[in-house]
PDB file of N, CA and C in Angstrom:
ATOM      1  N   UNK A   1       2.969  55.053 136.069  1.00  0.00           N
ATOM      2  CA  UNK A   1       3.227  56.486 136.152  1.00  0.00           C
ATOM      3  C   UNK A   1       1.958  57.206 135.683  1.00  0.00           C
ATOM      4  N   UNK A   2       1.530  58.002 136.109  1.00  0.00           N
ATOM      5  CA  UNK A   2       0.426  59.103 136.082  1.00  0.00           C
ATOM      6  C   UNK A   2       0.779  59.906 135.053  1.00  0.00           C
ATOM      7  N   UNK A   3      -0.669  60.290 134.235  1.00  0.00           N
ATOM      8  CA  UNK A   3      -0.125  61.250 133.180  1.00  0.00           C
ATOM      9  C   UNK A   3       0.614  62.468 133.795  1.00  0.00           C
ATOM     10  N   UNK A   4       0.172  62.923 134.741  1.00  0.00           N
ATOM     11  CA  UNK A   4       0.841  64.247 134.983  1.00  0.00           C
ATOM     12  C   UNK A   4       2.042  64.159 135.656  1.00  0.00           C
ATOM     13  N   UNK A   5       2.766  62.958 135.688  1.00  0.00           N
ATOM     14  CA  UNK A   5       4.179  62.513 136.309  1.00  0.00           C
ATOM     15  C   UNK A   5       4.800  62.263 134.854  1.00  0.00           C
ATOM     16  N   UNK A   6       3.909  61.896 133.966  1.00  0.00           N
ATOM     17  CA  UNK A   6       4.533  61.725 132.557  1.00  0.00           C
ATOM     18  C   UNK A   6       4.710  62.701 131.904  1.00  0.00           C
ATOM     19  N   UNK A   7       3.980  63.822 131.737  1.00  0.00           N
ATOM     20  CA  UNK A   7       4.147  64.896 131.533  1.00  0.00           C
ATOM     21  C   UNK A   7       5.152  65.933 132.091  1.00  0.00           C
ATOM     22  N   UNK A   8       5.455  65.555 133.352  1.00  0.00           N
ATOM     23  CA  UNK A   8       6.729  66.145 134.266  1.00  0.00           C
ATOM     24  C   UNK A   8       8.239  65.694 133.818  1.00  0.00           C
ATOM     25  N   UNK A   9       8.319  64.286 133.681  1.00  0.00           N
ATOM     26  CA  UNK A   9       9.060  63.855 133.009  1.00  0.00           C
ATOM     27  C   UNK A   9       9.387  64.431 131.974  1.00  0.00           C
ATOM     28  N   UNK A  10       8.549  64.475 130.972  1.00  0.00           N
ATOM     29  CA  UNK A  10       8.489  65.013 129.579  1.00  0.00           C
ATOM     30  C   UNK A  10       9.489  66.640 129.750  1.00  0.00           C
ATOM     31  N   UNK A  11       9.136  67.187 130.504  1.00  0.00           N
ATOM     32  CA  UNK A  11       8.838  68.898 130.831  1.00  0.00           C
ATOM     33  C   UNK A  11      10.611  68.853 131.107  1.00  0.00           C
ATOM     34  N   UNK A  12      11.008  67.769 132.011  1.00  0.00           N
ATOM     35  CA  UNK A  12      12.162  67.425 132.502  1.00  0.00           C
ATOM     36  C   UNK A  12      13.109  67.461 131.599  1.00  0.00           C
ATOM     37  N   UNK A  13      12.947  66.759 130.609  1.00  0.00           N
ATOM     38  CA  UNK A  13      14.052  66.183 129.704  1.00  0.00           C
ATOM     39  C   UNK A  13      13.929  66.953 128.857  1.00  0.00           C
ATOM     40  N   UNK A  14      13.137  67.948 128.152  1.00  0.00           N
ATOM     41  CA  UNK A  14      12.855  68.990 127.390  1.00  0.00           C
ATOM     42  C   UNK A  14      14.056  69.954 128.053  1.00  0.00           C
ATOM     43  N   UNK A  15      13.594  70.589 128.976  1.00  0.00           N
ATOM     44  CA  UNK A  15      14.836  71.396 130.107  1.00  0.00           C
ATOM     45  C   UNK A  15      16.192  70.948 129.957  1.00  0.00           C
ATOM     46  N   UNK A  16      16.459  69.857 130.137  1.00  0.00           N
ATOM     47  CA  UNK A  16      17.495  69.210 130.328  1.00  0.00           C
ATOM     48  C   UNK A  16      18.247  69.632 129.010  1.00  0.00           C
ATOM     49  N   UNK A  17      17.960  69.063 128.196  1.00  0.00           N
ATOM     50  CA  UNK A  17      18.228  69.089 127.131  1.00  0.00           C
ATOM     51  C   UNK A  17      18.595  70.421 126.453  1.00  0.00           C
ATOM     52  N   UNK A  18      17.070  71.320 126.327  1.00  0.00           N
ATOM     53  CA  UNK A  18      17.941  72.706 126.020  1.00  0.00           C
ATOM     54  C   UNK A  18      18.449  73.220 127.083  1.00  0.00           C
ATOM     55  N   UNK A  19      19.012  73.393 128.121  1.00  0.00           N
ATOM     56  CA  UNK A  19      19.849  73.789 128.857  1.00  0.00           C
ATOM     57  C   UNK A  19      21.334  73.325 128.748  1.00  0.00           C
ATOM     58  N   UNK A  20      21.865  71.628 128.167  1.00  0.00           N
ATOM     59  CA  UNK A  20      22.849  71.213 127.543  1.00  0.00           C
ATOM     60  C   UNK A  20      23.461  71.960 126.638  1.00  0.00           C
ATOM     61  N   UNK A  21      21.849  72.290 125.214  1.00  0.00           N
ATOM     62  CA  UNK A  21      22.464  72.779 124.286  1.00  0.00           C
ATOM     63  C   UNK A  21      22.753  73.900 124.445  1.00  0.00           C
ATOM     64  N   UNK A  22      22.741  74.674 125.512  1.00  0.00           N
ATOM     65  CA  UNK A  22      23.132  76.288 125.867  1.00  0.00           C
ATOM     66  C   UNK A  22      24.367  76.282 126.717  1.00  0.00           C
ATOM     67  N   UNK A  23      25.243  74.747 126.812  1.00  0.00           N
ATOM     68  CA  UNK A  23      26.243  74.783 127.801  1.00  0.00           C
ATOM     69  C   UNK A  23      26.062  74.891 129.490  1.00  0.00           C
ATOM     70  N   UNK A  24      24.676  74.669 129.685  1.00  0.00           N
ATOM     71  CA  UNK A  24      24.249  74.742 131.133  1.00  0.00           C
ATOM     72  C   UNK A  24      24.481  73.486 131.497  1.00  0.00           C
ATOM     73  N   UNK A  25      24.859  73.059 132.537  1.00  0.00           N
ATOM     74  CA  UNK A  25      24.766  71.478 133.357  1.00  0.00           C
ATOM     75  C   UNK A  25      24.174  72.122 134.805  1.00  0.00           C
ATOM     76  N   UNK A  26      23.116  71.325 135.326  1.00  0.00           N
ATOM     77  CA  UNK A  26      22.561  71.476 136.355  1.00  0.00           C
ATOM     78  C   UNK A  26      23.018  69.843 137.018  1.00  0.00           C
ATOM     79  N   UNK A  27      23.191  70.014 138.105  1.00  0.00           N
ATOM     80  CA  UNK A  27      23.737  68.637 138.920  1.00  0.00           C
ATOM     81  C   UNK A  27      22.319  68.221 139.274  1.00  0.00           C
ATOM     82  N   UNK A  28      21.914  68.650 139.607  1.00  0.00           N
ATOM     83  CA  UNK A  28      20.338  67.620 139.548  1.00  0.00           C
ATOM     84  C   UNK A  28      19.316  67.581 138.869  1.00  0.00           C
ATOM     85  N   UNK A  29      19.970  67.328 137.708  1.00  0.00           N
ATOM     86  CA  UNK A  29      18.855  66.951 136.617  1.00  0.00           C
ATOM     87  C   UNK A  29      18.616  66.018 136.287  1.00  0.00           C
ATOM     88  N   UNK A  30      18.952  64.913 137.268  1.00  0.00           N
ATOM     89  CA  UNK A  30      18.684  63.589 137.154  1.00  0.00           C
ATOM     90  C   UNK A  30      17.226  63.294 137.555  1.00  0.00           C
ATOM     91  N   UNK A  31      16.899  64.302 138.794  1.00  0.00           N
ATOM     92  CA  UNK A  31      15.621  64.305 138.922  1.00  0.00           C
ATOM     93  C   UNK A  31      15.231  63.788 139.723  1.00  0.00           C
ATOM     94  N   UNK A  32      14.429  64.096 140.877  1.00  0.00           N
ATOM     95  CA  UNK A  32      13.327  63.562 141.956  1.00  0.00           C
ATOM     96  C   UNK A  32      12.030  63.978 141.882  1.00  0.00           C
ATOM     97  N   UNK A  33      11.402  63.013 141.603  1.00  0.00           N
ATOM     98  CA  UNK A  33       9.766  63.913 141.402  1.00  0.00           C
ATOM     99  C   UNK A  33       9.493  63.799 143.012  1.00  0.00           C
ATOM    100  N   UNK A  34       8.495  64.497 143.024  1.00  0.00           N
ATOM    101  CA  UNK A  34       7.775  64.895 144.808  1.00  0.00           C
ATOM    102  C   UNK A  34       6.590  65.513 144.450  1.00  0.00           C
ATOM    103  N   UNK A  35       5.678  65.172 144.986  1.00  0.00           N
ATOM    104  CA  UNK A  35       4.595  65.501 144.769  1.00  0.00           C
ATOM    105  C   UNK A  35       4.407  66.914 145.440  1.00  0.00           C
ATOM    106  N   UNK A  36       3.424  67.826 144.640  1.00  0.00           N
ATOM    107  CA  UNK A  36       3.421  69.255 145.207  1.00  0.00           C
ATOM    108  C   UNK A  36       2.785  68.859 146.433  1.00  0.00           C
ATOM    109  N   UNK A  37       3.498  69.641 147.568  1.00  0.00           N
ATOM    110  CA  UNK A  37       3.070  69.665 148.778  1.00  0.00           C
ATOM    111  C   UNK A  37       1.615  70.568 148.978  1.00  0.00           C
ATOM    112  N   UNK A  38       0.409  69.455 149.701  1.00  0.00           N
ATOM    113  CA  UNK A  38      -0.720  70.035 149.942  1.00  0.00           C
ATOM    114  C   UNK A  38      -1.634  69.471 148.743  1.00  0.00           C
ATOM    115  N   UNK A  39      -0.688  68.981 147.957  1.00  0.00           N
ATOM    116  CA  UNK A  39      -2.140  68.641 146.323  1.00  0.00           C
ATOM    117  C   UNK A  39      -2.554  67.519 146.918  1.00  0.00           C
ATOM    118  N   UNK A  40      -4.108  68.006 147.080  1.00  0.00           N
ATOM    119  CA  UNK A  40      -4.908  66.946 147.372  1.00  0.00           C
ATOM    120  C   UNK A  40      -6.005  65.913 146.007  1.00  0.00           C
ATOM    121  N   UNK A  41      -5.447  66.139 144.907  1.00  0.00           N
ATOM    122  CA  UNK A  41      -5.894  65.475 143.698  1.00  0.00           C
ATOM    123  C   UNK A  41      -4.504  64.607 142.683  1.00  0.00           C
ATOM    124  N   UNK A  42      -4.493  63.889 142.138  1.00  0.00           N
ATOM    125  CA  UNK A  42      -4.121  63.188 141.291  1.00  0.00           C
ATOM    126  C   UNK A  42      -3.532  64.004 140.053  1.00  0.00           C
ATOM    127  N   UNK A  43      -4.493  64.797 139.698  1.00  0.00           N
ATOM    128  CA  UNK A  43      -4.269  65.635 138.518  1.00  0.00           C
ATOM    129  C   UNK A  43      -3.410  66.910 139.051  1.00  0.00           C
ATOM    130  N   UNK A  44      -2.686  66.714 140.167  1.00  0.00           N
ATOM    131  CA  UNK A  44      -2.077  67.860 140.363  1.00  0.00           C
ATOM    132  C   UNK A  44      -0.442  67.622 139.666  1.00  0.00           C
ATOM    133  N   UNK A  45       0.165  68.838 138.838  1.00  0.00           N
ATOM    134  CA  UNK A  45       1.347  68.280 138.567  1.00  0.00           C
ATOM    135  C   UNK A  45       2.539  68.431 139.464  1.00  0.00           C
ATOM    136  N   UNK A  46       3.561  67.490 138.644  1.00  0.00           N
ATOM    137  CA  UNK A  46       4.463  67.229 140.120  1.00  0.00           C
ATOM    138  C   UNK A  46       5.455  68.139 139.916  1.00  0.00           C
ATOM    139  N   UNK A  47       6.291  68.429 140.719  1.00  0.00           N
ATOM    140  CA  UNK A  47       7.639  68.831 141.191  1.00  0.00           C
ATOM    141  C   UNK A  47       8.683  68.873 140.438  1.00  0.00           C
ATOM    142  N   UNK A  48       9.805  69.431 139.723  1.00  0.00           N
ATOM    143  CA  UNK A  48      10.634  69.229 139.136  1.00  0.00           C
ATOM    144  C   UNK A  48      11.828  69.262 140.011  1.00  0.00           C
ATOM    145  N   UNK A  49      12.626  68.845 140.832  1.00  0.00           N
ATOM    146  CA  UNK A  49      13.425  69.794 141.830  1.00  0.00           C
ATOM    147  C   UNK A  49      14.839  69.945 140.734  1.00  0.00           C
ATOM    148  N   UNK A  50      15.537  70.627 139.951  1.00  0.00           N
ATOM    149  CA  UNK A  50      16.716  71.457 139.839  1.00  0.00           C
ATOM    150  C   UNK A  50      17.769  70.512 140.233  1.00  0.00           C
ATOM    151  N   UNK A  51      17.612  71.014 141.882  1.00  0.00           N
ATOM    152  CA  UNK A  51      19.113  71.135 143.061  1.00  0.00           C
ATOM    153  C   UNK A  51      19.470  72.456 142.931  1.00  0.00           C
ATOM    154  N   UNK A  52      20.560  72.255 143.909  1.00  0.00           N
ATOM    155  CA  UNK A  52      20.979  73.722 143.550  1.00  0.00           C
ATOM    156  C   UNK A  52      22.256  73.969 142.655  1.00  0.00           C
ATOM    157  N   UNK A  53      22.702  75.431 141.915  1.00  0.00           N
ATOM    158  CA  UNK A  53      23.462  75.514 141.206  1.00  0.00           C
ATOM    159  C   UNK A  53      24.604  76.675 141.745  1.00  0.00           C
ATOM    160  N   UNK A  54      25.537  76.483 141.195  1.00  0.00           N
ATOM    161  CA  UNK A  54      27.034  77.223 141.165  1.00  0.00           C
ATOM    162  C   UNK A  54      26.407  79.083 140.766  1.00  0.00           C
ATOM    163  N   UNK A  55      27.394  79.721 141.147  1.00  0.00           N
ATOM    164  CA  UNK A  55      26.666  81.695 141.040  1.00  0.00           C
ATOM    165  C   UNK A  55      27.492  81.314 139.687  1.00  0.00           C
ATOM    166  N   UNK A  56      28.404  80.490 138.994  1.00  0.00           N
ATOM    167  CA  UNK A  56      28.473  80.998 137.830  1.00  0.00           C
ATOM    168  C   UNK A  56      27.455  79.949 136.919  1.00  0.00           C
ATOM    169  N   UNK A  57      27.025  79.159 137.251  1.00  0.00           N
ATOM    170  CA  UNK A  57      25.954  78.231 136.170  1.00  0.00           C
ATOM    171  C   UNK A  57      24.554  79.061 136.557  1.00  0.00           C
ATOM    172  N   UNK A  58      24.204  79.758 137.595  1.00  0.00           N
ATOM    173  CA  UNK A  58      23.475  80.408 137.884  1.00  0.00           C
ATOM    174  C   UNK A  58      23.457  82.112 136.808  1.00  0.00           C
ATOM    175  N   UNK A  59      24.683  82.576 136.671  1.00  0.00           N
ATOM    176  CA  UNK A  59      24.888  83.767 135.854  1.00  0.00           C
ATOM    177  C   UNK A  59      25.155  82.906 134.052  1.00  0.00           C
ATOM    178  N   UNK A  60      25.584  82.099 134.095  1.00  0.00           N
ATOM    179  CA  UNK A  60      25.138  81.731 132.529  1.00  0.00           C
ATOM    180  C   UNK A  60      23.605  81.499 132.101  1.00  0.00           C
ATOM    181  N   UNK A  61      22.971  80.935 133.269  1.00  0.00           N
ATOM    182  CA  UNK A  61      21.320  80.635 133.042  1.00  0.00           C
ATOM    183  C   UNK A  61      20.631  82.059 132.676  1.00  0.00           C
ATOM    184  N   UNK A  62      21.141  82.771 133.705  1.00  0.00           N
ATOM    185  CA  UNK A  62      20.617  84.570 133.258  1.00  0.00           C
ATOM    186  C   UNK A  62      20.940  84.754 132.101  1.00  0.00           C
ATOM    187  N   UNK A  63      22.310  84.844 131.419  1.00  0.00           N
ATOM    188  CA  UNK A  63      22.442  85.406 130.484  1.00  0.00           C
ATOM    189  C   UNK A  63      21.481  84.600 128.658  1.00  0.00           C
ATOM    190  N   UNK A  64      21.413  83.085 129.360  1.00  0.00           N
ATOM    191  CA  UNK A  64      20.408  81.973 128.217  1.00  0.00           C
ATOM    192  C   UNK A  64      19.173  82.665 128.317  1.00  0.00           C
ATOM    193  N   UNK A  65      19.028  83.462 129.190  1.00  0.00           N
ATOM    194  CA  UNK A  65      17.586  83.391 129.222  1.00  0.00           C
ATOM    195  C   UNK A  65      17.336  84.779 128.660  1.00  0.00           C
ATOM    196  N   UNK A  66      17.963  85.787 129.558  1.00  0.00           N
ATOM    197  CA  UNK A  66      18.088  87.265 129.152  1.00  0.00           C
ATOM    198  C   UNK A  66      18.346  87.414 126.908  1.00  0.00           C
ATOM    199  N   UNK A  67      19.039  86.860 126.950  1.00  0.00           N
ATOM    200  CA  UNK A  67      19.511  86.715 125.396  1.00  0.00           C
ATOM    201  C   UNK A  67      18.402  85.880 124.879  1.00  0.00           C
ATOM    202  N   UNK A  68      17.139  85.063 125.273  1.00  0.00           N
ATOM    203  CA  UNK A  68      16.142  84.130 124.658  1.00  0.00           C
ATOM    204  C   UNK A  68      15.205  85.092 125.073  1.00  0.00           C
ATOM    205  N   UNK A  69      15.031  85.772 125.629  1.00  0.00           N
ATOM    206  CA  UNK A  69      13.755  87.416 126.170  1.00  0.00           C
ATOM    207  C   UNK A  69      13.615  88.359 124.856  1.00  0.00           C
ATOM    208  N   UNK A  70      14.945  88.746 124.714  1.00  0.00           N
ATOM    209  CA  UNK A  70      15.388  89.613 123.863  1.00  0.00           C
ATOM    210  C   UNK A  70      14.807  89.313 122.306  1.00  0.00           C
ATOM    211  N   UNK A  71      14.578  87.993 121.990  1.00  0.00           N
ATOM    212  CA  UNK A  71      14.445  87.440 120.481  1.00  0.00           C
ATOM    213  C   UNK A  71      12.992  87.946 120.189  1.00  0.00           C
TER     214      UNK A  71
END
């Protein structure tokens, strides 16, 4: 694994994690890395993809975030 796939990883499970502890579950946070489309270097970092989410895990993410703006 490439540092900057290790570092994605890293970035991943960081997310993951505080998004748990805020009661968020994202269904694909299991994770597919993909390389950014067009990076023509090594050192380019990769992709996190999400998936997609529910309008209400989508309106709790607003409100984690809106309420973490505010601090």
């Amino acid at each position: 694994m490439t540092e900057r796939m290790q570092d994605a990883e890293e970035a991943r499970a960081a997310l993951s994690t505080a998004l748990r502890s805020a009661g968020i579950s994202f269904p694909g946070t299991d994770l597919g890395f993909r390389p950014r489309p067009g990076a023509k270097t090594k050192n380019s970092y990769a992709l996190i993809d999400l998936g997609a989410i529910s309008a209400p895990v989508a309106l709790k993410l607003a409100e984690v975030v809106s309420r973490g703006a505010q601090e």
